[in-house]
N, C-alpha and C. Protein backbone atom coordinates (compact mmCIF):
# COMPACT_ATOMS: atom_id res chain seq x y z
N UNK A 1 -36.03 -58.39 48.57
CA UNK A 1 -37.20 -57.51 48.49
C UNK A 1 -36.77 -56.15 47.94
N UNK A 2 -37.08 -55.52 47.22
CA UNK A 2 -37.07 -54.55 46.40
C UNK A 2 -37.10 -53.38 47.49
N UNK A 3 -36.24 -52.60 47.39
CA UNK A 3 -35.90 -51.49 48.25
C UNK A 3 -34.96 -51.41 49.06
N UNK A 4 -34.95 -52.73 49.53
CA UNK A 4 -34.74 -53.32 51.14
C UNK A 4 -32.98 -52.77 50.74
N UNK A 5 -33.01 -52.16 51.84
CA UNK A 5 -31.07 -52.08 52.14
C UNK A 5 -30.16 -53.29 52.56
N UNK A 6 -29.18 -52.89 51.73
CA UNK A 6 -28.22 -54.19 51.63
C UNK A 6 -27.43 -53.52 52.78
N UNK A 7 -26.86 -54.69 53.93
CA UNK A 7 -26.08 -54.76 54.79
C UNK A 7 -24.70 -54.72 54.20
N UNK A 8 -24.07 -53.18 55.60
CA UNK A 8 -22.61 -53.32 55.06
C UNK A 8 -22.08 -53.63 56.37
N UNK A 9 -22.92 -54.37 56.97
CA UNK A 9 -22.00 -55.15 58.52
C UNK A 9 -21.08 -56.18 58.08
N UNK A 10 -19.77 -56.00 59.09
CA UNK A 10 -19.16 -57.40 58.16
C UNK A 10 -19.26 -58.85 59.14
N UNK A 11 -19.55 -59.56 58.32
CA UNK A 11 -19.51 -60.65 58.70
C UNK A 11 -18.88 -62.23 58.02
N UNK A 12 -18.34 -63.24 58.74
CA UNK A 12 -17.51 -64.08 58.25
C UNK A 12 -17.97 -64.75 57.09
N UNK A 13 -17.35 -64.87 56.05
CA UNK A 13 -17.75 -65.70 54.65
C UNK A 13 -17.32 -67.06 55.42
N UNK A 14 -18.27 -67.90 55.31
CA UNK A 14 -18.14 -69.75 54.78
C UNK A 14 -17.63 -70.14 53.27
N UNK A 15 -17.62 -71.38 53.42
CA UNK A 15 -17.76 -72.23 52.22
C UNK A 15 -19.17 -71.71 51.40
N UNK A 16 -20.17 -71.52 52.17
CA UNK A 16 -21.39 -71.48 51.91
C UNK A 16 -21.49 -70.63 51.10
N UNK A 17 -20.81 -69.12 51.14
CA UNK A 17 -21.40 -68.03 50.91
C UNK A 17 -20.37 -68.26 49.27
N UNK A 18 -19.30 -68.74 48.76
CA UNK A 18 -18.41 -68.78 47.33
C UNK A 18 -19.25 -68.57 46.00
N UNK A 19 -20.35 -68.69 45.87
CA UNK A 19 -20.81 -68.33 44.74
C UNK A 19 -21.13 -66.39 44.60
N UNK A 20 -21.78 -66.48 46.13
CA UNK A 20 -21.97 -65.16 46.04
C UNK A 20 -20.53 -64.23 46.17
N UNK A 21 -19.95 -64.49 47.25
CA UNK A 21 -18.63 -63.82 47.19
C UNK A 21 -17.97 -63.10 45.66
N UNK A 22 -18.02 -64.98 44.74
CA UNK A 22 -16.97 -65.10 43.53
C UNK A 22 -17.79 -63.86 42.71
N UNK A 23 -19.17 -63.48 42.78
CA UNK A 23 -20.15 -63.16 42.25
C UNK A 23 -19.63 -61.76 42.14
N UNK A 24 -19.66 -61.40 43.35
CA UNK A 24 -19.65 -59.72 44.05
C UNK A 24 -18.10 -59.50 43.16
N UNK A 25 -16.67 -60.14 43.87
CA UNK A 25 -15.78 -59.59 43.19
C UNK A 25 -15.44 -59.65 41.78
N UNK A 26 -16.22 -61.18 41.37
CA UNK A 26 -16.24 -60.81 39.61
C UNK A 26 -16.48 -59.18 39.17
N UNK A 27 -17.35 -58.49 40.04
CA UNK A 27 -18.51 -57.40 39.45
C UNK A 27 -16.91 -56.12 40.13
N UNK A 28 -16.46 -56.28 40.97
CA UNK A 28 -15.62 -55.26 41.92
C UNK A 28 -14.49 -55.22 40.59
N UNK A 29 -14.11 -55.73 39.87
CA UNK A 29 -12.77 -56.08 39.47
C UNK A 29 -12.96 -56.09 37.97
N UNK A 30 -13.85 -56.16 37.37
CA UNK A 30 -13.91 -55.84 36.06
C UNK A 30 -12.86 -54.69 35.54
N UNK A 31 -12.83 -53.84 36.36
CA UNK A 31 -12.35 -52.37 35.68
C UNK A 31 -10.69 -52.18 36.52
N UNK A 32 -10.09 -53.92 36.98
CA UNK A 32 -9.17 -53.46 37.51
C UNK A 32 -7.73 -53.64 36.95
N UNK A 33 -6.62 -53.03 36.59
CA UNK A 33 -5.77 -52.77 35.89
C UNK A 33 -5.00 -54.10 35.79
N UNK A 34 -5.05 -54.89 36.90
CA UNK A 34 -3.96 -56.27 36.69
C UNK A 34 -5.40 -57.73 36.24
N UNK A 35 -6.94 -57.31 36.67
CA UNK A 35 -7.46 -58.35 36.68
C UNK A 35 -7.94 -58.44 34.90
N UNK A 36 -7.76 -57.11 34.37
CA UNK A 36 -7.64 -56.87 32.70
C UNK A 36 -6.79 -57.22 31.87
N UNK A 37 -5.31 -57.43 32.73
CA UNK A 37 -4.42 -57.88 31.61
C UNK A 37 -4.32 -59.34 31.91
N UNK A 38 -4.99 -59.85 32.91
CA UNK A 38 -4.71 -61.51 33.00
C UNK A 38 -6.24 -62.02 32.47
N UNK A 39 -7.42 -61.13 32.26
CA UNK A 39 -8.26 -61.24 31.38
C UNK A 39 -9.30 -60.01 30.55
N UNK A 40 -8.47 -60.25 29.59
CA UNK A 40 -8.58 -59.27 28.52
C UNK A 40 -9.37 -59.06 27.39
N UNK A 41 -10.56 -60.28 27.79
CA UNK A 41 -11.34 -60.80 26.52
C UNK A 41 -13.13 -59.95 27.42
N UNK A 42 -13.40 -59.07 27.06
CA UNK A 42 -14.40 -58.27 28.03
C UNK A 42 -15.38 -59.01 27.67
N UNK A 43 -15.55 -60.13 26.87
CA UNK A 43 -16.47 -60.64 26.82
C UNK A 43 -16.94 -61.87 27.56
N UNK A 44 -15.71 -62.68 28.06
CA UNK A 44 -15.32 -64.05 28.95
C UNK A 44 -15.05 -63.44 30.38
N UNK A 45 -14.66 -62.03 30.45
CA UNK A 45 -14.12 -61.70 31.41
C UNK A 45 -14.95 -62.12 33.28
N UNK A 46 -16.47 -61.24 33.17
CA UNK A 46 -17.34 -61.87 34.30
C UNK A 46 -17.22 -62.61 34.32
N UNK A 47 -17.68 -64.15 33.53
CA UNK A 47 -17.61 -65.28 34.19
C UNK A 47 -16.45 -65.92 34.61
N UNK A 48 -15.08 -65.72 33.63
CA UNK A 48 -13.49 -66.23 34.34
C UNK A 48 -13.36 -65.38 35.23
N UNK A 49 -13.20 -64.56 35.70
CA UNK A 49 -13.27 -63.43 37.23
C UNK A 49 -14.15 -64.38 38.21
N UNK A 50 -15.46 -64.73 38.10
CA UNK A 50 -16.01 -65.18 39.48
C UNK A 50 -15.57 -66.74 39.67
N UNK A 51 -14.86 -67.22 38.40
CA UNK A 51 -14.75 -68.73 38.94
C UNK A 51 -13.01 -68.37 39.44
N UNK A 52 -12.46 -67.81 39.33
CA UNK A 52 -10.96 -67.19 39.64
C UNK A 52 -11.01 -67.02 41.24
N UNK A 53 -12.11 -66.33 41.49
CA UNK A 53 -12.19 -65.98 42.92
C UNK A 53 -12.80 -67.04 43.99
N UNK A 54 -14.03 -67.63 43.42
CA UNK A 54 -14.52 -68.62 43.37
C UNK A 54 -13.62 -69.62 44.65
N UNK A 55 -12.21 -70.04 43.56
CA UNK A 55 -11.31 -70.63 43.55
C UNK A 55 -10.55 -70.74 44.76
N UNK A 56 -9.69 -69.49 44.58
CA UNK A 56 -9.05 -68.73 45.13
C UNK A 56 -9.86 -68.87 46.61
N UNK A 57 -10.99 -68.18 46.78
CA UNK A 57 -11.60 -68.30 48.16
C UNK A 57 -11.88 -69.54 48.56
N UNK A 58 -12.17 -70.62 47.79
CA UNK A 58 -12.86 -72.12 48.86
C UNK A 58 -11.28 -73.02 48.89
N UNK A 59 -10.60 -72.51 48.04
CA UNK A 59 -9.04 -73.39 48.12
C UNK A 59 -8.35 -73.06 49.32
N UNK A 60 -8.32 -71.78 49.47
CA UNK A 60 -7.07 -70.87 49.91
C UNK A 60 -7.41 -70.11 50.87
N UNK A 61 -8.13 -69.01 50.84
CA UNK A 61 -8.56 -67.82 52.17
C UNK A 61 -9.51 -68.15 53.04
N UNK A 62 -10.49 -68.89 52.38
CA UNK A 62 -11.18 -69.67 53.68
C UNK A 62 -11.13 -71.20 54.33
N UNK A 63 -9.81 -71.57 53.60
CA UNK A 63 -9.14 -72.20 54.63
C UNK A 63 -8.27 -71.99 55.47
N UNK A 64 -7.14 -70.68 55.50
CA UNK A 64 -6.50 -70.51 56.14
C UNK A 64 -6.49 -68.87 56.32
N UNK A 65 -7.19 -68.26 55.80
CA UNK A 65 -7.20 -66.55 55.69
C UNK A 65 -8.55 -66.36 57.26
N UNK A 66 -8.63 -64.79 56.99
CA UNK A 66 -9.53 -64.43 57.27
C UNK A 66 -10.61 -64.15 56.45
N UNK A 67 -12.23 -64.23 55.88
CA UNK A 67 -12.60 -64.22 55.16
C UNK A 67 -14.22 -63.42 55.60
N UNK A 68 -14.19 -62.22 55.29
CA UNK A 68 -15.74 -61.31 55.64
C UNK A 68 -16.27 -61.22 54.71
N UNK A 69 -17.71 -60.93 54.86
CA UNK A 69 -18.07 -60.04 53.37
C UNK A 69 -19.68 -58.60 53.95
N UNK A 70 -19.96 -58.57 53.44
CA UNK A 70 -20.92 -57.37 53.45
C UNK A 70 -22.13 -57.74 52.54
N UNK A 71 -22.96 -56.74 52.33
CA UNK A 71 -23.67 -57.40 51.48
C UNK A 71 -23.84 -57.43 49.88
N UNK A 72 -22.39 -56.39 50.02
CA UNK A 72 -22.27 -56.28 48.78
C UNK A 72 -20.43 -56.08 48.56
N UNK A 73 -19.82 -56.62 49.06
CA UNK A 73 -17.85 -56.59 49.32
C UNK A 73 -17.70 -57.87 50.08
N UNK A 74 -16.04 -57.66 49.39
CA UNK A 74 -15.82 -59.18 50.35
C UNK A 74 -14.27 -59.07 50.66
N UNK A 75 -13.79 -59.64 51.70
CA UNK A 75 -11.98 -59.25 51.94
C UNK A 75 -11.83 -60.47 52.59
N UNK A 76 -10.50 -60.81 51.54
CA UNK A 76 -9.75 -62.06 51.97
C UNK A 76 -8.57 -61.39 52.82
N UNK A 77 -8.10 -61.55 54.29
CA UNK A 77 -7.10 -61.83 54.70
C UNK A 77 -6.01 -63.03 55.72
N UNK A 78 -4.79 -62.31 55.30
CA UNK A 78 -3.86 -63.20 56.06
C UNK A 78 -3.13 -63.11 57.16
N UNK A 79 -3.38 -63.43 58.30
CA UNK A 79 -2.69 -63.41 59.15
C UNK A 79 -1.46 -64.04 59.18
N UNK A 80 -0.28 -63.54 60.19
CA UNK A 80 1.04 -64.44 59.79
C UNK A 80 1.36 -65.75 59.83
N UNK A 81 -0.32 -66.12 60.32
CA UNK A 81 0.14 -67.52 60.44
C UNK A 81 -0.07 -68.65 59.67
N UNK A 82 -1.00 -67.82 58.71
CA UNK A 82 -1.43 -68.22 57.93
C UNK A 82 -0.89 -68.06 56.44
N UNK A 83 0.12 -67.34 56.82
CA UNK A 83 0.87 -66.95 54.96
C UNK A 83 1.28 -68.22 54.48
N UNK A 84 2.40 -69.55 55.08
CA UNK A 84 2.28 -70.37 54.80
C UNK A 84 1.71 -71.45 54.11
N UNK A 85 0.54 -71.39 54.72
CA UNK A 85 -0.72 -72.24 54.15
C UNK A 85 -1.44 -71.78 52.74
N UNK A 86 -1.98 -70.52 53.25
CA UNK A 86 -2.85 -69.70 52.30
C UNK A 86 -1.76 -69.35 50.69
N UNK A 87 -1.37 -70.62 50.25
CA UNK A 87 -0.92 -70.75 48.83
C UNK A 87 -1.30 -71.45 48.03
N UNK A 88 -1.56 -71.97 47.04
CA UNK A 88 -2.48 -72.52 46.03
C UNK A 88 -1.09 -74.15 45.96
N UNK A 89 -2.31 -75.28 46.45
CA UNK A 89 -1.27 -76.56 46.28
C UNK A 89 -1.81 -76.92 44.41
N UNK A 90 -1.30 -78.31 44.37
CA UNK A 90 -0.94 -78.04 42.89
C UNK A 90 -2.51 -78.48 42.25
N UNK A 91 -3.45 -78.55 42.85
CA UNK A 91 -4.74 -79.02 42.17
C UNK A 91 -5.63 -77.47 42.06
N UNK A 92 -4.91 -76.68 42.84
CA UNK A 92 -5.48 -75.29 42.58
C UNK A 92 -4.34 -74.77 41.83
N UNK A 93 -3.39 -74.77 41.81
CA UNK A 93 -2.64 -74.48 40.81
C UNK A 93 -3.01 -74.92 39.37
N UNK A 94 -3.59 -76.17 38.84
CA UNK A 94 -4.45 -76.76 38.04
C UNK A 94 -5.79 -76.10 37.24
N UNK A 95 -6.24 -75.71 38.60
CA UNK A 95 -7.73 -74.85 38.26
C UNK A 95 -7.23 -73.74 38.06
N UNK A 96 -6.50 -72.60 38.25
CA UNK A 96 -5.86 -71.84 37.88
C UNK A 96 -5.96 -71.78 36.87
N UNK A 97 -4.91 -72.34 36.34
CA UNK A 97 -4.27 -72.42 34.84
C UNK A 97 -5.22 -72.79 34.03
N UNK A 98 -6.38 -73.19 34.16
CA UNK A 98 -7.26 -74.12 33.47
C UNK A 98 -8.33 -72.37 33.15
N UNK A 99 -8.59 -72.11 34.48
CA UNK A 99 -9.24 -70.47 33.79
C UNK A 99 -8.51 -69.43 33.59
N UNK A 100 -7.31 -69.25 33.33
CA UNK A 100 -6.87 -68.38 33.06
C UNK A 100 -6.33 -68.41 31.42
N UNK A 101 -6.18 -70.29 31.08
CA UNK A 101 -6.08 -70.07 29.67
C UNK A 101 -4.46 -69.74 28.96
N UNK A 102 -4.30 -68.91 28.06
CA UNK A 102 -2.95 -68.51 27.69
C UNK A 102 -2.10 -67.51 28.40
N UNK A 103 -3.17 -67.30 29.21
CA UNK A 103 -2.33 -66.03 30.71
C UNK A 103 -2.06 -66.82 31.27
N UNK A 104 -1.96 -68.05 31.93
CA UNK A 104 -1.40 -68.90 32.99
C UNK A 104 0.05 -68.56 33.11
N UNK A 105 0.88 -68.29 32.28
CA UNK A 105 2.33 -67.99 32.21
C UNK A 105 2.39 -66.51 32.51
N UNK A 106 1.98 -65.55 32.38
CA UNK A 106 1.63 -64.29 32.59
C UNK A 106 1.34 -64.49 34.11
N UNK A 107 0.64 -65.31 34.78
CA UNK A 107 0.34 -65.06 36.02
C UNK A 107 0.94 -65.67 36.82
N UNK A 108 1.65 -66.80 36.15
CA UNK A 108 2.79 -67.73 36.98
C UNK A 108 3.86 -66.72 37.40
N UNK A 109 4.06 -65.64 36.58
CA UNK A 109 5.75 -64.59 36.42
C UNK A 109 4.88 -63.68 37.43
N UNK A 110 3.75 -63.15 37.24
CA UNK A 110 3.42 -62.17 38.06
C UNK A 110 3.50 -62.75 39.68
N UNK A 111 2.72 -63.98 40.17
CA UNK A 111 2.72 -64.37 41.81
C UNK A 111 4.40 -64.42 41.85
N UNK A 112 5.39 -64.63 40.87
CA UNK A 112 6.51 -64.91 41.72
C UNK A 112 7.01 -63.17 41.83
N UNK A 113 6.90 -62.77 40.99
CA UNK A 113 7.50 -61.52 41.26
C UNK A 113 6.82 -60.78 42.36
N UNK A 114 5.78 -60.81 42.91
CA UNK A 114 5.01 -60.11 43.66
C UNK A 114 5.55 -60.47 45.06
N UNK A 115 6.02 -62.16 45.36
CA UNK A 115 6.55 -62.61 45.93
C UNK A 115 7.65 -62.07 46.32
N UNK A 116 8.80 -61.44 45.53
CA UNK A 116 9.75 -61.20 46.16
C UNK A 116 10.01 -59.87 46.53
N UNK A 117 8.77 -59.22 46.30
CA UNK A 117 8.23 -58.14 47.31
C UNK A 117 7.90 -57.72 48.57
N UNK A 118 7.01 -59.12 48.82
CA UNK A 118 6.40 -59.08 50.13
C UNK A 118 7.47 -59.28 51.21
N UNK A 119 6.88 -58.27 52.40
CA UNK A 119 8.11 -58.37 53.13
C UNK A 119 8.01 -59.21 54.49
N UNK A 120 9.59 -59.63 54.64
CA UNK A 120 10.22 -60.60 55.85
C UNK A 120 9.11 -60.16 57.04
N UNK A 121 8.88 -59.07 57.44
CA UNK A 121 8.44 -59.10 58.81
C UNK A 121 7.47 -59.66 58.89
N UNK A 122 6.85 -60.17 60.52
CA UNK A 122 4.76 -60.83 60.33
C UNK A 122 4.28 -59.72 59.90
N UNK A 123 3.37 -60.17 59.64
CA UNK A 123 2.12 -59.15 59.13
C UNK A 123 1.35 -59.42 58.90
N UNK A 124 -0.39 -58.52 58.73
CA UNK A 124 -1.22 -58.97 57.84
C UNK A 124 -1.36 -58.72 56.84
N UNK A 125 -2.17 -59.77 56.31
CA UNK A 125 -1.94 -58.99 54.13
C UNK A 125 -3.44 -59.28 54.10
N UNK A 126 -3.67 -58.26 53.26
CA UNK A 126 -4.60 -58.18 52.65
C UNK A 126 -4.95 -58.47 51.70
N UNK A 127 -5.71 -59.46 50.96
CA UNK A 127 -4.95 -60.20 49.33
C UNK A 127 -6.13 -59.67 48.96
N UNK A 128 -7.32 -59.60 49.12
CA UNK A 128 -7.95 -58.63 48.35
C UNK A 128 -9.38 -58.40 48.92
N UNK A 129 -10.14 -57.35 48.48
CA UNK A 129 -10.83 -56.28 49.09
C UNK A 129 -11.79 -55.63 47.84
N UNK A 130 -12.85 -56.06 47.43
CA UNK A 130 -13.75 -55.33 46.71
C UNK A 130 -15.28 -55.29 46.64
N UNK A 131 -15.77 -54.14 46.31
CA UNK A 131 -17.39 -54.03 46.83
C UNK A 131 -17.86 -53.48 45.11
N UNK A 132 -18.95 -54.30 44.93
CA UNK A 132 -19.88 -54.00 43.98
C UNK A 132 -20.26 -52.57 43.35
N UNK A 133 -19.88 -52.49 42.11
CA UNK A 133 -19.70 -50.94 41.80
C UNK A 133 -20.97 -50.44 41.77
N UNK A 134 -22.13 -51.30 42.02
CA UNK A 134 -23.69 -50.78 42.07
C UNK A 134 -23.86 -50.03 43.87
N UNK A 135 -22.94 -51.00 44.48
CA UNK A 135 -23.47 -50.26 45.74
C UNK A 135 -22.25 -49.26 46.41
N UNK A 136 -21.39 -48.97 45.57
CA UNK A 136 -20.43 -47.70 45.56
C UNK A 136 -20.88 -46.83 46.04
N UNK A 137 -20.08 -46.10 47.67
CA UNK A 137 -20.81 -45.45 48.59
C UNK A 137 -21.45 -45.88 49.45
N UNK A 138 -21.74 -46.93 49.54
CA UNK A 138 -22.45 -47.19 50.61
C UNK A 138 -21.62 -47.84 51.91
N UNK A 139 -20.36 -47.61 51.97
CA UNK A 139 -19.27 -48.26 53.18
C UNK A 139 -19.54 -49.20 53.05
N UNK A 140 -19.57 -50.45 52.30
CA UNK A 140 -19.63 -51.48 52.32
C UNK A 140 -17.62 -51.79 52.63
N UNK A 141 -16.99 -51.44 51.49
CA UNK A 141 -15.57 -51.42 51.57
C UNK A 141 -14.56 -51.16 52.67
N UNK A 142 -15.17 -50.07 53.15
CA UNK A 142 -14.72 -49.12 54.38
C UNK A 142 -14.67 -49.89 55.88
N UNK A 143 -16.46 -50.50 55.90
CA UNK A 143 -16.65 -51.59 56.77
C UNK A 143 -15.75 -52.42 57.15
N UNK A 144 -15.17 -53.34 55.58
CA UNK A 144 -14.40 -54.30 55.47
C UNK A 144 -12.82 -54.02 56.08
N UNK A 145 -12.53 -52.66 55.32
CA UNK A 145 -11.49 -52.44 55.72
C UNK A 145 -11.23 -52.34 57.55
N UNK A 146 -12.13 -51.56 57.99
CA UNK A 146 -12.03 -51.24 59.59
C UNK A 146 -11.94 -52.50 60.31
N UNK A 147 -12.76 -53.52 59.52
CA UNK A 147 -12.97 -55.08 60.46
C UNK A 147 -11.79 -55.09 60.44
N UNK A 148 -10.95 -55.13 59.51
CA UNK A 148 -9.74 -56.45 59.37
C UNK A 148 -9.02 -55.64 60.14
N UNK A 149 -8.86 -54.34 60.06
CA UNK A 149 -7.37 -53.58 60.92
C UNK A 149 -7.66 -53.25 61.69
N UNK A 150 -8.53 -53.77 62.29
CA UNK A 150 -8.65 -53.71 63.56
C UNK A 150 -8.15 -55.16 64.23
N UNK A 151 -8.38 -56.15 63.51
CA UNK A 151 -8.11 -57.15 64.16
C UNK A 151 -5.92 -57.12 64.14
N UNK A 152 -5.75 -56.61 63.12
CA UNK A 152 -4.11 -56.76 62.77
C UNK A 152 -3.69 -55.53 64.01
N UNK A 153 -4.24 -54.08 64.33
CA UNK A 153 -4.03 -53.43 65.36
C UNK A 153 -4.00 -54.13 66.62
N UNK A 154 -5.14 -55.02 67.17
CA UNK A 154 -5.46 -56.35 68.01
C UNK A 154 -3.83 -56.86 68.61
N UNK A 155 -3.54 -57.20 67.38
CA UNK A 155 -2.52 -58.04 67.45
C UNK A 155 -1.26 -57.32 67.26
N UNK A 156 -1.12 -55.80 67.33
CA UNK A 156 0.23 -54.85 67.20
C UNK A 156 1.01 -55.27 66.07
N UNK A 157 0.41 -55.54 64.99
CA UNK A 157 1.01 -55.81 63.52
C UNK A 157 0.65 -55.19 62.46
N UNK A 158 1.67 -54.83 61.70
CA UNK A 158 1.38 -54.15 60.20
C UNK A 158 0.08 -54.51 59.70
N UNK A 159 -0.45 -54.01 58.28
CA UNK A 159 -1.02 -54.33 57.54
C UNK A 159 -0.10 -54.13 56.16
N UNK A 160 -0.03 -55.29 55.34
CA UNK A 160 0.35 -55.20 53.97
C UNK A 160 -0.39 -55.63 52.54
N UNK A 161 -0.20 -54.84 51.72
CA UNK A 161 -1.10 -54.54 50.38
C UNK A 161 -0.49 -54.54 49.44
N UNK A 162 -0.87 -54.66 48.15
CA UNK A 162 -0.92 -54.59 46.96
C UNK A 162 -1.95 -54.06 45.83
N UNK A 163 -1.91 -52.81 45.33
CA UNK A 163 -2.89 -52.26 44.52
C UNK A 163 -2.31 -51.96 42.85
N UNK A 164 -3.18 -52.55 42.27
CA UNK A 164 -2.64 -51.78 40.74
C UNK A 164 -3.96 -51.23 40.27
N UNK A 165 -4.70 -50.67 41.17
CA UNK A 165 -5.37 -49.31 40.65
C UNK A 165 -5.11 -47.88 41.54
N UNK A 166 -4.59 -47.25 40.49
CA UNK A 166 -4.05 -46.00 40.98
C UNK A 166 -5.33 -45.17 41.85
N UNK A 167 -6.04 -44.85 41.83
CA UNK A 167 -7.39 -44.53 42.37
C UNK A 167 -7.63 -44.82 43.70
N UNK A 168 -7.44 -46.18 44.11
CA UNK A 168 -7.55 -46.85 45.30
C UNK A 168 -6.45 -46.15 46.20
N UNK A 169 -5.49 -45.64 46.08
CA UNK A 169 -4.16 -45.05 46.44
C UNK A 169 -4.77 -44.04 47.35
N UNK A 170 -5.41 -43.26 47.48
CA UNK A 170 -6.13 -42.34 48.19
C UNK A 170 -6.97 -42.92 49.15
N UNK A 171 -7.71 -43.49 48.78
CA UNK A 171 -8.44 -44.55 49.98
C UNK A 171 -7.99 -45.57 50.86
N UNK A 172 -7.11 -45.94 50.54
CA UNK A 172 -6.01 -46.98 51.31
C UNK A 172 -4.99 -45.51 52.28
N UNK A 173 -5.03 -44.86 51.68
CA UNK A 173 -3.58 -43.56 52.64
C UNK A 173 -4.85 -43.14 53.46
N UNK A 174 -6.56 -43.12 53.37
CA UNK A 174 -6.85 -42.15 54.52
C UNK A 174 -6.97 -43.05 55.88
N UNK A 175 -6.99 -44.32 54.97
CA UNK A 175 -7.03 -45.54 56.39
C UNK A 175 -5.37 -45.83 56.78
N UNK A 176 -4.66 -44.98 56.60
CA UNK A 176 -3.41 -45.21 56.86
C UNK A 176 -2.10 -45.59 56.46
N UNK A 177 -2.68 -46.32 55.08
CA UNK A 177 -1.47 -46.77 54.69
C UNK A 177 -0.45 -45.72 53.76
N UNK A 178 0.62 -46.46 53.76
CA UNK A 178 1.62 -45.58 52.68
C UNK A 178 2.38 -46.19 51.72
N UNK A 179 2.76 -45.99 50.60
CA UNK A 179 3.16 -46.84 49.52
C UNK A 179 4.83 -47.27 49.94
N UNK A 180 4.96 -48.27 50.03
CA UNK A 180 6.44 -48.43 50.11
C UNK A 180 7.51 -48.44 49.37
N UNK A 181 6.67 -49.50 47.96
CA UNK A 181 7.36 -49.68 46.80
C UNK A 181 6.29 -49.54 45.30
N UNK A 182 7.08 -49.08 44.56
CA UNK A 182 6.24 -49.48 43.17
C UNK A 182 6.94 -50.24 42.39
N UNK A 183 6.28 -50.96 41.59
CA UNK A 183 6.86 -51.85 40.92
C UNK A 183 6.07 -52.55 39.61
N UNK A 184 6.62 -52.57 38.26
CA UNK A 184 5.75 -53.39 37.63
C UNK A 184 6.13 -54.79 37.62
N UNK A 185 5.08 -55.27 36.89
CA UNK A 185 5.04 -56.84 36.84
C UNK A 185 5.71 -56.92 35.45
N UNK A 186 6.54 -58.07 35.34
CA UNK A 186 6.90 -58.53 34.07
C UNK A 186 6.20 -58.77 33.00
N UNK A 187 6.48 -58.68 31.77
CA UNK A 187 5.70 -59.22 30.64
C UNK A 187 5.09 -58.15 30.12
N UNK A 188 4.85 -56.73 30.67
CA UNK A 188 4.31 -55.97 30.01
C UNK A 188 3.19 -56.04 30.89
N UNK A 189 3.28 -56.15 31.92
CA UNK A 189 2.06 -56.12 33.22
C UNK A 189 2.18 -55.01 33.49
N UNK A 190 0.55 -54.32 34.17
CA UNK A 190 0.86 -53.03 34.72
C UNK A 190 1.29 -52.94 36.30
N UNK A 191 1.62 -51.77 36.56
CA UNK A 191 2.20 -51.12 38.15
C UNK A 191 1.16 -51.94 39.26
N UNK A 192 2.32 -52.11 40.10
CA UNK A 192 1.30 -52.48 41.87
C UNK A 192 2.38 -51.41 42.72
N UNK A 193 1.23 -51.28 43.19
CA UNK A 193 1.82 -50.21 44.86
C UNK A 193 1.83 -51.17 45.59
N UNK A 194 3.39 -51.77 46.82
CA UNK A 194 2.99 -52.41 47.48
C UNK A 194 2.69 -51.28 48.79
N UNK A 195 1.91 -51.18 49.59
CA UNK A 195 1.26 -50.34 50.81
C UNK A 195 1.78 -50.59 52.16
N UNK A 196 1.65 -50.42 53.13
CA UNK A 196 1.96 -50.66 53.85
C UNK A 196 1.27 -49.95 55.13
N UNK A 197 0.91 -50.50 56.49
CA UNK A 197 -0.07 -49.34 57.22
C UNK A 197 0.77 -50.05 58.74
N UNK A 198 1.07 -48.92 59.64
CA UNK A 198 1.82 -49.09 60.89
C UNK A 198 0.19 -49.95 61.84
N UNK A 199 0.44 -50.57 63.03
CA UNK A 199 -0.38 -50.78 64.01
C UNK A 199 -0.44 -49.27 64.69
N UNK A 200 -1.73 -49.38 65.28
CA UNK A 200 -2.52 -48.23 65.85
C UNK A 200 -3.02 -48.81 67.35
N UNK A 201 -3.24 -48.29 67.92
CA UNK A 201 -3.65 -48.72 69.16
C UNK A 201 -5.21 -48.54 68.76
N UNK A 202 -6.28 -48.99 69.64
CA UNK A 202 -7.87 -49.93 69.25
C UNK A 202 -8.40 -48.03 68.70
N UNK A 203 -8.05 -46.78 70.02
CA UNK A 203 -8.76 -45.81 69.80
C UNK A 203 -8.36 -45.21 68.50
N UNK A 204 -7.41 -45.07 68.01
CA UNK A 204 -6.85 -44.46 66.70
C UNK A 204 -7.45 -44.84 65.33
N UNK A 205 -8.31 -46.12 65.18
CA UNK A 205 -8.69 -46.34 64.27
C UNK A 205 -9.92 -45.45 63.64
């Protein structure tokens, strides 16, 4: 209905909700520095972005992640128990490669290198986190963020990240986090901050 305010309560993504999800972060990620160089064609780009995520979410994070969204953002995370699982077996590895095209090798070098980043201790990770640049401002993001670290505070465990938009760097440090490492990706990939945010006890958040 026309007017009507979009909800930035978070609540759990299903199976159900993957079109809209893939929808929202297709639209979050257009303008984002690593989701540009693995698709670079601004014209293919929306639709390979929402089937990417699409993917990614009914394979992988909402089978073994945590998975919210808002009514306009959506955040995949991982708990430690779930890092294991929450990896792409080889029929999503398949679909992968199948939308990503002549970047498939570009993105094969990038997950491993990113890989030998992430660090030994449990933790939660945050694999990704974006809200619709139409409803920018409206805490839809913010929402998302508070759900999840609160649940990783819950549990007296880190939170861990990865950003390659410099911008986001400010908004991730007022919720706590701090950059640990920088690093680029091979091939002529651009920079990721990996982040990092201590546990807080429930009132500190």
């Amino acid at each position: 209905m026309a007017g009507m305010p979009i909800t930035s309560t978070p609540e759990t993504a299903t199976p159900d909700d993957a079109a809209a999800v893939g929808a929202t972060l297709a639209r979050a990620f257009d303008d984002d520095p690593m989701m540009r160089w693995f698709f670079p064609d601004d014209s293919s780009r929306q639709e390979a972005l929402g089937r990417y995520f699409t993917t990614i979410f009914t394979r992988q994070y909402v089978r073994h992640g945590v998975c919210e969204r808002t009514g306009a953002a959506a955040a995949f995370w991982v708990p430690p128990e779930g890092q294991a699982q929450a990896v792409p077996d080889a029929e999503t590895i398949q679909e992968l490669m199948s939308i990503l095209g002549d970047r498939a090798g570009l993105f094969r070098d990038a997950v491993e290198a990113a890989a030998h980043h992430s660090p030994a201790e449990p933790h939660w990770y945050l694999a990704v986190i974006g809200a619709d640049p139409a409803a920018q401002g409206g805490g839809h993001g913010a929402a998302l963020l508070r759900s999840g670290l609160a649940k990783a505070d819950a549990a007296g465990l880190p939170v861990c990240l990865e950003s390659s938009k410099p911008s986001n760097l400010p908004i991730y440090e007022h919720f706590g986090f701090t950059v640990r490492e920088e690093f680029r990706l091979p091939g002529g990939g651009p920079t990721l901050w990996a982040m990092r945010r201590e546990p807080r006890s429930p009132a500190g958040l």
